[in-house]
Protein backbone atom coordinates (compact mmCIF):
# COMPACT_ATOMS: atom_id res chain seq x y z
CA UNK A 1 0.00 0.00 0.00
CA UNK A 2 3.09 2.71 0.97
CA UNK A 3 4.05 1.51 -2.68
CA UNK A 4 1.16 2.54 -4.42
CA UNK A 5 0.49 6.07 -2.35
CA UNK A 6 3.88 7.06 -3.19
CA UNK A 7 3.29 6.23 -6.71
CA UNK A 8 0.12 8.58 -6.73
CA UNK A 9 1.87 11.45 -5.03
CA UNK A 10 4.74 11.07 -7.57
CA UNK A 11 2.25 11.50 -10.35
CA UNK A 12 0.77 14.81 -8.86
CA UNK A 13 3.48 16.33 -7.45
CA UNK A 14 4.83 18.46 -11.07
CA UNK A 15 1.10 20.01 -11.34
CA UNK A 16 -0.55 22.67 -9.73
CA UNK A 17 -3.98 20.29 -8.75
CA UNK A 18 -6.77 22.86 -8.59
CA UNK A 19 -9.42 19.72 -8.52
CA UNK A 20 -11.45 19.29 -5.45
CA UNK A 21 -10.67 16.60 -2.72
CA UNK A 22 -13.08 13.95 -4.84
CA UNK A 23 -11.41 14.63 -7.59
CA UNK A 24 -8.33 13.68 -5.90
CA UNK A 25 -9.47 10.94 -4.58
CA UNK A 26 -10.70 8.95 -7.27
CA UNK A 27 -7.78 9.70 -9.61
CA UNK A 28 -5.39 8.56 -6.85
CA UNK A 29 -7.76 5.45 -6.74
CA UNK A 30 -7.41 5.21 -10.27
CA UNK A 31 -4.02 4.88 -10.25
CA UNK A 32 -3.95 2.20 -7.68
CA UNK A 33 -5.95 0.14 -9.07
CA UNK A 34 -4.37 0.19 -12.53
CA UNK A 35 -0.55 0.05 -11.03
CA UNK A 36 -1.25 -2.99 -9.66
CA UNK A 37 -1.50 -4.67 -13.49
CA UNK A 38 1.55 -4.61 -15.75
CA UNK A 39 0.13 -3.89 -18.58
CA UNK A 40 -0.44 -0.31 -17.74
CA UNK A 41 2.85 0.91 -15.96
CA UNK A 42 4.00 2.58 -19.37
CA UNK A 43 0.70 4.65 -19.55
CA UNK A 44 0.67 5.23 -15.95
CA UNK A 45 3.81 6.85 -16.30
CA UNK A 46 2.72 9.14 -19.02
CA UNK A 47 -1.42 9.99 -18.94
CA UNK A 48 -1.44 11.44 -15.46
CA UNK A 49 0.81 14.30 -16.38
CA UNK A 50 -0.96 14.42 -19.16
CA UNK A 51 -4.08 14.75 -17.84
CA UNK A 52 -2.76 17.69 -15.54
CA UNK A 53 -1.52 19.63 -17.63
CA UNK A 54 -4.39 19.71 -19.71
CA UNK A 55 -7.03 20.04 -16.92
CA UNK A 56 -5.81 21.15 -13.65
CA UNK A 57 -2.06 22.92 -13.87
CA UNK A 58 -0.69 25.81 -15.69
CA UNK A 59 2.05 24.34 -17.64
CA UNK A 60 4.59 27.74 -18.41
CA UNK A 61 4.01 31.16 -19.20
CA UNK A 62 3.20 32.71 -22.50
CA UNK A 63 5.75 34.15 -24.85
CA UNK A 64 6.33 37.42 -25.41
CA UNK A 65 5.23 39.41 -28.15
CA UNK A 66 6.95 39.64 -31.40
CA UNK A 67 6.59 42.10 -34.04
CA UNK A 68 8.23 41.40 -37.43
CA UNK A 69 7.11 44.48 -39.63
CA UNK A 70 4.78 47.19 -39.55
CA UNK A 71 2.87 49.23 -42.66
CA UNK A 72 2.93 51.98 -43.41
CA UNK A 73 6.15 52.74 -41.30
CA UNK A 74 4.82 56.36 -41.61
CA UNK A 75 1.06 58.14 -41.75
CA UNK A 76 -1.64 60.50 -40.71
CA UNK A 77 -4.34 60.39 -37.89
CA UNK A 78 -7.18 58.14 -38.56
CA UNK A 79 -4.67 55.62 -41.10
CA UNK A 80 -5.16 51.88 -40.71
CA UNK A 81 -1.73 50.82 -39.55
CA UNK A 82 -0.86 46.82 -39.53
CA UNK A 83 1.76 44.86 -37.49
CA UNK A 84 2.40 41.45 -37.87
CA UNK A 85 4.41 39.01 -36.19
CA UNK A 86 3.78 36.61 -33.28
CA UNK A 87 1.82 36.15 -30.16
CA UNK A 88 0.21 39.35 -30.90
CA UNK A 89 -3.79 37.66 -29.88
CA UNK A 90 -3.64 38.84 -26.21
CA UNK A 91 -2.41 42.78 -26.23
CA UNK A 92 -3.18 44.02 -23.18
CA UNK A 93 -1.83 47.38 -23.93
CA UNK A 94 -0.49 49.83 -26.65
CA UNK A 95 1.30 52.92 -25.81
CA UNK A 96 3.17 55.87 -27.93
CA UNK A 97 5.82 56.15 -25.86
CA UNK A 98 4.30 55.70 -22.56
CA UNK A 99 0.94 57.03 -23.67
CA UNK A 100 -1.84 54.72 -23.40
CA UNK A 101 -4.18 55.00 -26.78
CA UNK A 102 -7.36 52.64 -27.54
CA UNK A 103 -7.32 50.46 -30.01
CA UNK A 104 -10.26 47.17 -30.85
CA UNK A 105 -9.01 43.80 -29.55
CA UNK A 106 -11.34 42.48 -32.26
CA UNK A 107 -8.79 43.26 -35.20
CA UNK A 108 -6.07 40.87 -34.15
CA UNK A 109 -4.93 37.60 -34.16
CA UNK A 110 -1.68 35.76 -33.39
CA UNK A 111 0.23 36.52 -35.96
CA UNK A 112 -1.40 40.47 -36.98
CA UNK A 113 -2.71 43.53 -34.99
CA UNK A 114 -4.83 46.30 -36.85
CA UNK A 115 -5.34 49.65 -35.36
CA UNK A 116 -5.74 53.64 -36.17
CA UNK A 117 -3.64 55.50 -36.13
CA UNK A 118 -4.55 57.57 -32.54
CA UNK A 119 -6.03 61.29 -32.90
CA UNK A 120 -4.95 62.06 -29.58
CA UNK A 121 -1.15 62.14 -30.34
CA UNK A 122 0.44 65.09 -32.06
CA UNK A 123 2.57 64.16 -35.22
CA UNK A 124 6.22 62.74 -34.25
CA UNK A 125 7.97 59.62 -34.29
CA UNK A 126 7.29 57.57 -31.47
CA UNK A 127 8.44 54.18 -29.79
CA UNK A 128 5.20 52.29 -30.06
CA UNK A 129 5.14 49.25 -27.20
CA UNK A 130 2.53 46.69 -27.03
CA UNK A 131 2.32 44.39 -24.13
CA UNK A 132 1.01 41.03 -23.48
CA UNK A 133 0.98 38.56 -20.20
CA UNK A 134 4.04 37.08 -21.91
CA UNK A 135 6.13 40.24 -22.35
CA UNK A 136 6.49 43.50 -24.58
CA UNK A 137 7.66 44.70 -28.07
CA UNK A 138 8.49 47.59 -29.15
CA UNK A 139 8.91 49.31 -32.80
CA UNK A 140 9.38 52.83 -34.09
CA UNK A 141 6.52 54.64 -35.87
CA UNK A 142 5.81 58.25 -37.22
CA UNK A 143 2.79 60.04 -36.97
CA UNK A 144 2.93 62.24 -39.81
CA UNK A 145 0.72 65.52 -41.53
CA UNK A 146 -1.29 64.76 -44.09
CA UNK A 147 -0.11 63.29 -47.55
CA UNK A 148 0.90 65.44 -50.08
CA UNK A 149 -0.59 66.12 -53.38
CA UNK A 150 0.70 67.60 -56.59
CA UNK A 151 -1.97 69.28 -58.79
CA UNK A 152 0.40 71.67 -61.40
CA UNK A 153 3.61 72.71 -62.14
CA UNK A 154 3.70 76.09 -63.96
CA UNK A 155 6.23 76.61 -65.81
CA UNK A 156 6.05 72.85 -67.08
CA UNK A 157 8.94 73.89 -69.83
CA UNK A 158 12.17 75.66 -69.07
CA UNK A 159 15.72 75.38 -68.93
CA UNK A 160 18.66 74.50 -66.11
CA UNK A 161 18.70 77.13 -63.74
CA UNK A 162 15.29 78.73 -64.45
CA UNK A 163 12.31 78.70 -61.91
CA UNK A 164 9.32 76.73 -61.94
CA UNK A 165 6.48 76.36 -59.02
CA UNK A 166 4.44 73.54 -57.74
CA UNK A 167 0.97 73.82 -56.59
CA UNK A 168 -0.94 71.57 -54.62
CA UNK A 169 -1.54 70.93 -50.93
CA UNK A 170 0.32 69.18 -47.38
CA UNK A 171 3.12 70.45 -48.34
CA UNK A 172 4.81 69.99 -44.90
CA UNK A 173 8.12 70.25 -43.58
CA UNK A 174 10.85 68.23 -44.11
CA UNK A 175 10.27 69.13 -47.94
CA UNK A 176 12.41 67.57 -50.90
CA UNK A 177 12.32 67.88 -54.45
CA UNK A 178 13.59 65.45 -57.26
CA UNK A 179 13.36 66.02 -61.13
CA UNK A 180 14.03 63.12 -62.86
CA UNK A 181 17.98 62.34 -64.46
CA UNK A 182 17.69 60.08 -67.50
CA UNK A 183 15.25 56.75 -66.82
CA UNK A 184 16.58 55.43 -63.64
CA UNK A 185 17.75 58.67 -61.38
CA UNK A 186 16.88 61.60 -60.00
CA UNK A 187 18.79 64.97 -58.73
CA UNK A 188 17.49 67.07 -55.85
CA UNK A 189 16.66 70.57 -56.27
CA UNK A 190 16.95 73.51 -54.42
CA UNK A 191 14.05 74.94 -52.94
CA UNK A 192 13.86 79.08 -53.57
CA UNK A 193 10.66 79.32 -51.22
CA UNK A 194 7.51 77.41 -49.81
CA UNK A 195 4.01 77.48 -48.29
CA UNK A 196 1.64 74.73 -47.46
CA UNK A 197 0.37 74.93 -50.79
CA UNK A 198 3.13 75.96 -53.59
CA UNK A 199 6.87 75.43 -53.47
CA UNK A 200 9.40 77.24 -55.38
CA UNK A 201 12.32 75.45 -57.17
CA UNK A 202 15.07 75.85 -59.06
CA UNK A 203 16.24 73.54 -62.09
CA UNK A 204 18.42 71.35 -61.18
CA UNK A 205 21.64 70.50 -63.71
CA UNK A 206 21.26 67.21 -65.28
CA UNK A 207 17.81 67.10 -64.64
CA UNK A 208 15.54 65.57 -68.22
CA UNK A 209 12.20 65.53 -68.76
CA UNK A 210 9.69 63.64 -66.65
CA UNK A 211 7.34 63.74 -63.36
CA UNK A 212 8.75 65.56 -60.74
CA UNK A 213 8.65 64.36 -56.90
CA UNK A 214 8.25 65.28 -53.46
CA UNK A 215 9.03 63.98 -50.16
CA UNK A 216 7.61 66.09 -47.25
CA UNK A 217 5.90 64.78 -43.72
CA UNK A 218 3.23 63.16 -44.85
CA UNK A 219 5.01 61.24 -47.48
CA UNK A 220 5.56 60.93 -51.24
CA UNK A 221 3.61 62.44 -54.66
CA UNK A 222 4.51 62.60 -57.79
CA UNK A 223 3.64 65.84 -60.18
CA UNK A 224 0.41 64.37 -62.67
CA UNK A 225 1.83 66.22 -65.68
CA UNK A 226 5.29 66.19 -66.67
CA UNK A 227 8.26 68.77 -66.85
CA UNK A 228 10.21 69.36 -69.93
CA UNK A 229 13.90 70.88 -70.00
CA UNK A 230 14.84 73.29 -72.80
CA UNK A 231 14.56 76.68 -73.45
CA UNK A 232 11.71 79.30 -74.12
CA UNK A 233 11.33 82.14 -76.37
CA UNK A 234 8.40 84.25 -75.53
CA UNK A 235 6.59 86.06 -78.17
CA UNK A 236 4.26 87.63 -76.06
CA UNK A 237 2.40 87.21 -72.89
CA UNK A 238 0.76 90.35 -73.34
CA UNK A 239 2.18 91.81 -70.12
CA UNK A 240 4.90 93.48 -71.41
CA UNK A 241 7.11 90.30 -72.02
CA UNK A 242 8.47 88.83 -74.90
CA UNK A 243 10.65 89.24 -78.22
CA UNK A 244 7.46 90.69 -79.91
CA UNK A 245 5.49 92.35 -76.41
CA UNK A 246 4.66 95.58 -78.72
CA UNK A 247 1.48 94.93 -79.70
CA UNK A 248 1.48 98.41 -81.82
CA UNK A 249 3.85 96.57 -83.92
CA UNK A 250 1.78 93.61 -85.03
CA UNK A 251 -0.79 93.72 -87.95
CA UNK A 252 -4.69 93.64 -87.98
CA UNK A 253 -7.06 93.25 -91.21
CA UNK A 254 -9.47 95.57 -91.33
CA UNK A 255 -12.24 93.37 -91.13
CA UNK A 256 -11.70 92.21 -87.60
CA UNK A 257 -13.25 94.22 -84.93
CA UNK A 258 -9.99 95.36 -83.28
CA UNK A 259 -6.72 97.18 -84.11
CA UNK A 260 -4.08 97.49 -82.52
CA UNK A 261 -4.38 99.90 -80.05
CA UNK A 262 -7.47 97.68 -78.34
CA UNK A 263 -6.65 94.27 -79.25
CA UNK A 264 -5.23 94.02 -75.70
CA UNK A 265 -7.99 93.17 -72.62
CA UNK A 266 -8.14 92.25 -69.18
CA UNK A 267 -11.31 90.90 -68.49
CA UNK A 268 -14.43 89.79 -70.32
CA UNK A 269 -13.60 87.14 -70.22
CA UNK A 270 -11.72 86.32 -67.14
CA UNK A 271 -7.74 86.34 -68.39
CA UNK A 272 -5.87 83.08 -67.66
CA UNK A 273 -3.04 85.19 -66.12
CA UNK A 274 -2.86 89.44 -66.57
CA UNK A 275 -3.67 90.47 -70.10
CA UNK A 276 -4.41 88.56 -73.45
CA UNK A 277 -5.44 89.36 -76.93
CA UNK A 278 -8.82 89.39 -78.35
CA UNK A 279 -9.53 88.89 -82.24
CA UNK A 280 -13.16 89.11 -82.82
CA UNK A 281 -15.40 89.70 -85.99
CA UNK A 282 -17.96 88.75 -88.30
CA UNK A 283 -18.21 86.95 -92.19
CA UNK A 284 -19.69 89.63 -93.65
CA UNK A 285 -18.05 88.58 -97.17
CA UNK A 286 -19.26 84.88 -97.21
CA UNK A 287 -15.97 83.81 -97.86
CA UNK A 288 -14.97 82.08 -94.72
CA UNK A 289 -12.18 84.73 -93.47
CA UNK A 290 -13.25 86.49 -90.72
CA UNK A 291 -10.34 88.28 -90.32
CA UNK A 292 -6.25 87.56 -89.10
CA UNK A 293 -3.37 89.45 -86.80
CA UNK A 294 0.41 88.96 -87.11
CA UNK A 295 3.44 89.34 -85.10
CA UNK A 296 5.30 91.21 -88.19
CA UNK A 297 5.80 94.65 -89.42
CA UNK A 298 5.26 95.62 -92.89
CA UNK A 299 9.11 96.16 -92.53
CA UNK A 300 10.76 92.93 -92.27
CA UNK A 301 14.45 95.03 -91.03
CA UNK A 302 12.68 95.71 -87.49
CA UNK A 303 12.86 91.97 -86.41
CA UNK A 304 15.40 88.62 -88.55
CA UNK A 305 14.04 85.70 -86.58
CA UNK A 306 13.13 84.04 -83.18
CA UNK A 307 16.42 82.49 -83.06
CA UNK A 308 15.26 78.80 -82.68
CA UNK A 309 18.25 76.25 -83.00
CA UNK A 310 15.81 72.72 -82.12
CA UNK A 311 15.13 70.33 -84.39
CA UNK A 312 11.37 70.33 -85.83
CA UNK A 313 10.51 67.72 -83.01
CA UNK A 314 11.80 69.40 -80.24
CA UNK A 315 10.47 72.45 -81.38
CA UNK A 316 6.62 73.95 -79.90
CA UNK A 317 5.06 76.55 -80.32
CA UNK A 318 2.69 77.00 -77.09
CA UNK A 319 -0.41 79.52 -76.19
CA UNK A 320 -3.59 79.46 -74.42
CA UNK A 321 -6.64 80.04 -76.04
CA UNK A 322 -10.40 80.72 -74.94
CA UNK A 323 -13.12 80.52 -77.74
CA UNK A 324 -15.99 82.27 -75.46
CA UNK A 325 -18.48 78.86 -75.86
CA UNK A 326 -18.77 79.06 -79.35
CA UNK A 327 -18.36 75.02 -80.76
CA UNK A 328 -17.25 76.11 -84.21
CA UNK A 329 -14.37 78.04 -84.18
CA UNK A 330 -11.47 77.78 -86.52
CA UNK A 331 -8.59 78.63 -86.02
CA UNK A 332 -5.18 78.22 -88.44
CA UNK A 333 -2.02 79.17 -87.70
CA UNK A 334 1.09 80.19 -90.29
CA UNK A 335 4.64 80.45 -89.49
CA UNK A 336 6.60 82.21 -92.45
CA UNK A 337 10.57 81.98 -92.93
CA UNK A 338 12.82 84.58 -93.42
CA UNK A 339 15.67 84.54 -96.28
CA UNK A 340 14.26 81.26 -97.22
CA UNK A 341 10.80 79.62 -98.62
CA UNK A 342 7.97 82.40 -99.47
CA UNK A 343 5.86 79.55 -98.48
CA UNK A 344 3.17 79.41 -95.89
CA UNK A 345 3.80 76.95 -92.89
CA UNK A 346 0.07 76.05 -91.38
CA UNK A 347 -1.75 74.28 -89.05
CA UNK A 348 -5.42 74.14 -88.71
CA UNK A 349 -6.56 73.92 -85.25
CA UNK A 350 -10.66 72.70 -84.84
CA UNK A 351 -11.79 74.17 -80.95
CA UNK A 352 -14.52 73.09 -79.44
CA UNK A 353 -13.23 73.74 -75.70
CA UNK A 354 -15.15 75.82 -73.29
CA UNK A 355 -12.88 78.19 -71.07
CA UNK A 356 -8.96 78.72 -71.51
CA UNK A 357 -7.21 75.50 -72.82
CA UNK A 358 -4.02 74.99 -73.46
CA UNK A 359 -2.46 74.37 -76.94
CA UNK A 360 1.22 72.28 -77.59
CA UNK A 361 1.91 71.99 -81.37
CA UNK A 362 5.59 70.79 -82.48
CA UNK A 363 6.71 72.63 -85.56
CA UNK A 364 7.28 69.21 -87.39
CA UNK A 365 3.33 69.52 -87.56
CA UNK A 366 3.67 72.55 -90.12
CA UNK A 367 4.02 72.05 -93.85
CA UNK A 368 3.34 73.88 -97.17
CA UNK A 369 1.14 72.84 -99.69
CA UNK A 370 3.88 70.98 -101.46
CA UNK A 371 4.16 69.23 -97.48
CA UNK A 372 7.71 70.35 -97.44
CA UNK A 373 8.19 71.22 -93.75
CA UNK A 374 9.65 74.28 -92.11
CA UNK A 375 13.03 75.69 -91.50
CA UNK A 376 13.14 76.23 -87.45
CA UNK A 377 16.04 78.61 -87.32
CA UNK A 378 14.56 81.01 -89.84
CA UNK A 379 10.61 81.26 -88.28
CA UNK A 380 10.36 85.09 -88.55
CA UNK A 381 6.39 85.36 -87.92
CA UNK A 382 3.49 83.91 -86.67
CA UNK A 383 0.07 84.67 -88.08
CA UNK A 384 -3.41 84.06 -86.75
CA UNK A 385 -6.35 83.63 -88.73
CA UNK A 386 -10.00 83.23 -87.49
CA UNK A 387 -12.46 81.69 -89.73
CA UNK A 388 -16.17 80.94 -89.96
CA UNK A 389 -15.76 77.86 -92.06
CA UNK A 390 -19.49 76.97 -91.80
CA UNK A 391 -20.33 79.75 -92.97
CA UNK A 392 -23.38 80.95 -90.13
CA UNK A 393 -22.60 84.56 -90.27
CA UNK A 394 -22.21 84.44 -86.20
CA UNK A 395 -19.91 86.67 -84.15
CA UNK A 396 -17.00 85.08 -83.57
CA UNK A 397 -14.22 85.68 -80.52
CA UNK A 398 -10.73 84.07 -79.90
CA UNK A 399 -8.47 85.04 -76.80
CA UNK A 400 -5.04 84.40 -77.23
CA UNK A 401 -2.24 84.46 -73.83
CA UNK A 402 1.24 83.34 -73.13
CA UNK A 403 2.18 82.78 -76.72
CA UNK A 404 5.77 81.04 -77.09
CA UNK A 405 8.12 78.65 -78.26
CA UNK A 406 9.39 75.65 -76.39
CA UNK A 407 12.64 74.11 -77.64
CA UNK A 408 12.83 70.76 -75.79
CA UNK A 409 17.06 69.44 -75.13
């Protein structure tokens, strides 16, 4: 009998019994019963500490928490943030260094935790510690501003060393911009000045055409239309800049409802930017021609050529136009040469936009009748002409802004 009770004792002692003293009892009668009989000394030996662990003892604590990653590493109030890892199902805690914050025990498992980012907590990088039964881990997060966002770059054209400005929003501190460097890099460029919602920057040497970037608090964007290194001639943005900015010099047929001396407006409609110029007039002649302006003197001594040195495909000429609402307005342009072809270079342009648009036309686009194309380094005029090509005998309006070249290196 001494045998067997010290056999049953044996088998108990390694758990923590939290049965009651029946319990006891008849698995210590159990025991003695079956340790009487061979057959079962192997399982005797094995199913009682089984049996404890499983139903009565507490068998080792948990493990600690381990966290393997987290995404985003960086990102506003309110952003779902995910960690994963291990033994992350029984958080009892999660502070920002040492501050407690809330987050729903219903998002996470063993091996991933989901939570908001905290409103609470001003923007900063933070230790973030989560704690469990088993232990803690700990990671480094940043609660940042708002993303930024891109809308325009304006100038989207210009060369090294010129200016340019883009406008969007979040544009928080730390701020850094990139212009792309041939396909695979990028060079940094200086920063002239900033607010939340523009920053100023200069063009960085080396830098090609391509998206531009920005890195600021909130993270990264990327500029939706693209930026194009070369040089620009202006002809006129009707502000007092450009190679041909005297509008007294330029040419109007008399059937168009302006001369020279009130071609240029600033309102009606609303300008894109400061002044532009407004061609208006009427078929009275039922030949089409309503009437055309051009950027040349009857004396062709006053002014050679716009000194272009790109190649027809690199080559744009640029200008925004509004057409008033009217759906069909036509609208051809001619570039002549000088000291070469008497030809007429032209492009008809069919608007049917509402408001000021924006039009890009490369000069490989222009060709005689005989389709010969133009000579880019001796363009010595631009003339536009505004038809009625339907013939309705309707008043018809074209403002004309920023007009310029673009040579693209």
């Amino acid at each position: 009998m001494s045998n067997t009770r010290n056999l049953t004792m044996h088998f108990l002692a390694p758990c923590e019994v939290r049965g009651s003293t029946r319990v006891r009892r008849a698995f210590a009668k159990t025991t003695t019963r079956r340790s009487a009989n061979p057959r079962y000394s192997n399982w005797l030996a094995v199913l009682p500490a089984l049996f404890c662990c499983l139903f009565f003892a507490n068998c080792g604590d948990p493990d600690a928490p381990v966290i393997t990653s987290i995404s985003p590493e960086f990102a506003p109030a309110e952003t779902l943030v995910t960690i994963e890892g291990t033994n992350l199902d029984n958080i009892t805690s999660m502070k920002f260094d040492g501050q407690l914050v809330n987050f729903n025990t219903a998002f996470n498992s063993d091996n991933a935790l989901l939570f908001r980012v905290p409103t609470t907590i001003d923007a900063g990088t933070y230790t973030l510690t989560l704690t469990t039964d088993g232990g803690t881990a700990e990671t480094t997060f940043r609660i940042s501003l708002d993303a930024p966002e891109i809308f325009l770059i304006s100038p989207n054209r210009g060369p090294i060393g010129s200016t340019t400005t883009l406008f969007g929003e979040n544009f928080f501190e730390p701020l850094e911009v990139y212009f792309p460097m041939g396909e695979m890099d990028s060079v940094k460029a200086d920063i002239v000045s900033f607010a939340d919602d523009s920053i100023r920057v200069t063009v960085p040497e080396g830098a090609t055409q391509g998206n531009v970037a920005l890195l600021a608090n909130g993270g990264y964007a990327l500029s939706a239309n693209r930026f194009q290194v070369g040089n620009v001639v202006v002809v006129n943005d009707f502000d007092g800049n450009g190679v041909r900015s005297d509008v007294a010099e330029w040419r109007f047929t008399p059937m168009l409802d302006q001369t020279a001396a009130d071609a240029v407006r600033s309102s009606d409609p609303d300008p894109i930017s400061g002044n532009f110029l407004k061609i208006s007039g009427r078929d009275t002649q039922g030949s089409g021609l309503i009437g055309s302006v051009t950027t040349q003197t009857n004396d062709p001594t006053e002014f050679a050529n716009f000194g272009l040195t790109t190649s027809l495909a690199n080559t744009l000429i640029e200008f925004d136009v509004n057409t008033n609402g009217h759906p069909a307005t036509r609208l051809v342009i001619i570039l002549k040469e000088r000291d070469g072809s008497r030809n007429d270079f032209s492009r008809e342009l069919r608007l049917d936009q509402t408001g000021w648009t924006k039009i890009t036309q490369p000069l490989s686009r222009f060709e005689d009748l005989n389709g010969a194309p133009i000579d880019v380094s001796k363009v010595a005029s631009i003339r536009f002409l505004l038809f009625d090509f339907d013939n309705t005998g309707e008043q018809f309006e074209v403002n004309i802004d920023n007009l310029l070249f673009s040579e693209l290196l």
